[in-house]
C-alpha atoms as a PDB file:
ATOM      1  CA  UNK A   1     115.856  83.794  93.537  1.00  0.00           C
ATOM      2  CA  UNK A   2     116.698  80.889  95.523  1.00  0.00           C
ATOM      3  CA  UNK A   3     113.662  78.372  95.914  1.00  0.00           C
ATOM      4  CA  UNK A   4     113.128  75.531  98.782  1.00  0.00           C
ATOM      5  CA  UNK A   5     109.825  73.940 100.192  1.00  0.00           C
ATOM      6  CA  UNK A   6     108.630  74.464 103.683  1.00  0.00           C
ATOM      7  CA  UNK A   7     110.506  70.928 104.964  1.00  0.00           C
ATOM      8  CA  UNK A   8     113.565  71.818 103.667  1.00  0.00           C
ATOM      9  CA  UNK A   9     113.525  74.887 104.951  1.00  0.00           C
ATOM     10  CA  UNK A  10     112.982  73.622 108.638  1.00  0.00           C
ATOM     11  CA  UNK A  11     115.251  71.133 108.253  1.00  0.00           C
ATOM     12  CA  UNK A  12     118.456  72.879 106.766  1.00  0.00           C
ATOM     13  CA  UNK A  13     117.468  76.497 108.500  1.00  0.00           C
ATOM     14  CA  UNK A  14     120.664  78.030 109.204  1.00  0.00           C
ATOM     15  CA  UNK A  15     121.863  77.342 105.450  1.00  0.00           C
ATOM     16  CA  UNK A  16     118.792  79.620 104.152  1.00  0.00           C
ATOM     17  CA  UNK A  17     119.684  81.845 106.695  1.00  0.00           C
ATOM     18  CA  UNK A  18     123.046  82.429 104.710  1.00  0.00           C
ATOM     19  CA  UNK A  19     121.737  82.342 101.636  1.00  0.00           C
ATOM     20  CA  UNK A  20     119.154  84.963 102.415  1.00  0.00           C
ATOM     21  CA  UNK A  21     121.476  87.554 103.289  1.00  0.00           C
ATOM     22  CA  UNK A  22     122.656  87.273 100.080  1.00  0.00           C
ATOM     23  CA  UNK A  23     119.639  87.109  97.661  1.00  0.00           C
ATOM     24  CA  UNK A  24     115.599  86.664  98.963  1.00  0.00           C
ATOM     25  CA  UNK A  25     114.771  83.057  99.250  1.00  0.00           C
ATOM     26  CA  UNK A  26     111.022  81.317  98.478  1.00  0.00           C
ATOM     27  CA  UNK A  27     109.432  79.418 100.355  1.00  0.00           C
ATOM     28  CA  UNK A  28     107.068  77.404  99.120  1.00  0.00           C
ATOM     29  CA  UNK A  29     104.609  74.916 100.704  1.00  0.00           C
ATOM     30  CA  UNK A  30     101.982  72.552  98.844  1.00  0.00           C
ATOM     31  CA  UNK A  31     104.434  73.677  95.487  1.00  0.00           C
ATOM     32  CA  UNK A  32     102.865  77.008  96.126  1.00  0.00           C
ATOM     33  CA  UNK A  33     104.444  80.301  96.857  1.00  0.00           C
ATOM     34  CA  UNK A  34     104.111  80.914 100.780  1.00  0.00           C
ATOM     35  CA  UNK A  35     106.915  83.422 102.084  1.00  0.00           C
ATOM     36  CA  UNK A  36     110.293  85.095 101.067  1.00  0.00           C
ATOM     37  CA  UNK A  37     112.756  84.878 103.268  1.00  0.00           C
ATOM     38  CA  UNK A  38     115.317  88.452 103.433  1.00  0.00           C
ATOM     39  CA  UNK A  39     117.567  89.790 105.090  1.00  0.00           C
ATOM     40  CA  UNK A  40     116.470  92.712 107.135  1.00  0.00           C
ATOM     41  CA  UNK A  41     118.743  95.353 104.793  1.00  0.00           C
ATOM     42  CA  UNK A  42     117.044  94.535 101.831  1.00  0.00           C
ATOM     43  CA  UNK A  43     113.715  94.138 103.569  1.00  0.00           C
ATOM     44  CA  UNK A  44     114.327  98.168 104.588  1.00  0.00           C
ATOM     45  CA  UNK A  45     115.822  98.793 100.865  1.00  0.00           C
ATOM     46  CA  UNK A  46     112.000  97.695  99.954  1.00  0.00           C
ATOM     47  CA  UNK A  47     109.795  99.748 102.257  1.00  0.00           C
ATOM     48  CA  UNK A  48     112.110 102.102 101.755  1.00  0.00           C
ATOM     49  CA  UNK A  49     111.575 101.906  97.512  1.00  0.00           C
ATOM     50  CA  UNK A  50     107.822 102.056  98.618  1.00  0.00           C
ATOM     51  CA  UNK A  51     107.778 105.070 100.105  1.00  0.00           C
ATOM     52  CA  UNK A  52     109.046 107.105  97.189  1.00  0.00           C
ATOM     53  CA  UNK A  53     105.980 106.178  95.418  1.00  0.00           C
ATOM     54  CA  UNK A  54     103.764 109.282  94.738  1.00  0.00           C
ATOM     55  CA  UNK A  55     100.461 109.732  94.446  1.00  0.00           C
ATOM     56  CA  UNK A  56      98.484 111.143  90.937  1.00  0.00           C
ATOM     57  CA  UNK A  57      96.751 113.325  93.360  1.00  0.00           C
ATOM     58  CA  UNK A  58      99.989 115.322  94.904  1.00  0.00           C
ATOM     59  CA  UNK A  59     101.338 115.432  90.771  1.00  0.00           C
ATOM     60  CA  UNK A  60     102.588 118.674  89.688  1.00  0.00           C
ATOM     61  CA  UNK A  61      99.942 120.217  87.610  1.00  0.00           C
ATOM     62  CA  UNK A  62     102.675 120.540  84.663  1.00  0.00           C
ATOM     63  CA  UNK A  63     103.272 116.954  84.751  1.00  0.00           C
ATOM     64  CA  UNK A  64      99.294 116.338  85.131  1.00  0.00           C
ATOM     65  CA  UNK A  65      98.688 118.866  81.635  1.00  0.00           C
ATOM     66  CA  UNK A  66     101.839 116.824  79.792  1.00  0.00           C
ATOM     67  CA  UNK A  67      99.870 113.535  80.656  1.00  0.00           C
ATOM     68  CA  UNK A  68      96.259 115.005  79.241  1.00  0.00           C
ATOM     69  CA  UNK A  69      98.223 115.988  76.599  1.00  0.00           C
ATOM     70  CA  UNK A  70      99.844 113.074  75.605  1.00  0.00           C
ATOM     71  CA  UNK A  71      98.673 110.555  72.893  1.00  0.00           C
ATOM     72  CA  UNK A  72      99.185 106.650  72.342  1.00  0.00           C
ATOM     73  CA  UNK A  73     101.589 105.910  69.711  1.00  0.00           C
ATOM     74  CA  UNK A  74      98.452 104.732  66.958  1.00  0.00           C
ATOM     75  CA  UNK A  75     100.810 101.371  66.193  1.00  0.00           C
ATOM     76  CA  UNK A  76      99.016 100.051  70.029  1.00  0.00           C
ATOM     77  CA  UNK A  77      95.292 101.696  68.680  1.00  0.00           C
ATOM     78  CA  UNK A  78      94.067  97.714  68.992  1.00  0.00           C
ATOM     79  CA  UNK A  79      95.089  97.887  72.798  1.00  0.00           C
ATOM     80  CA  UNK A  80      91.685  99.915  73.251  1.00  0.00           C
ATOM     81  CA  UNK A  81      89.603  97.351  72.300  1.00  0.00           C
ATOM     82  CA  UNK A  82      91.132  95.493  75.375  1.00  0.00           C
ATOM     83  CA  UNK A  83      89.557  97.653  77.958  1.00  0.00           C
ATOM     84  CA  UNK A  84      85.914  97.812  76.361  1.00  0.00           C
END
């Protein structure tokens, strides 16, 4: 992803313009993160992506028994300890 500060950005506008429709661009300000600049196609490929998400709640209750049924691999047993 393309990267610029807040400036240059202001100052060479149209350029980032470009660029965005091609691939997102950061913006950063105070060398932090700020905003991503997109065009508006990808922008709707995104909330688009987001609402295909589904929730555990609406799961099939074949796919909810497979996942009670299912068990960790016991090579990642020490990855337990992490969330005591």
């Amino acid at each position: 992803m393309a990267q610029t500060t807040a400036l240059e950005f202001q100052r060479k506008f149209g350029e980032f313009q470009h660029q965005a429709q091609r691939e997102p661009v950061e913006i950063t300000r105070h060398g932090r993160r700020e905003f991503i600049l997109m065009s508006a196609e990808h922008y709707d490929w995104l909330k688009a992506a987001a609402q295909r998400t589904h929730k555990t709640a609406d799961a099939l209750s074949v796919v909810i028994d497979a996942i009670e049924r299912a068990e960790m691999d016991p090579v990642h047993a020490p990855l337990d300890e992490l969330l005591k």
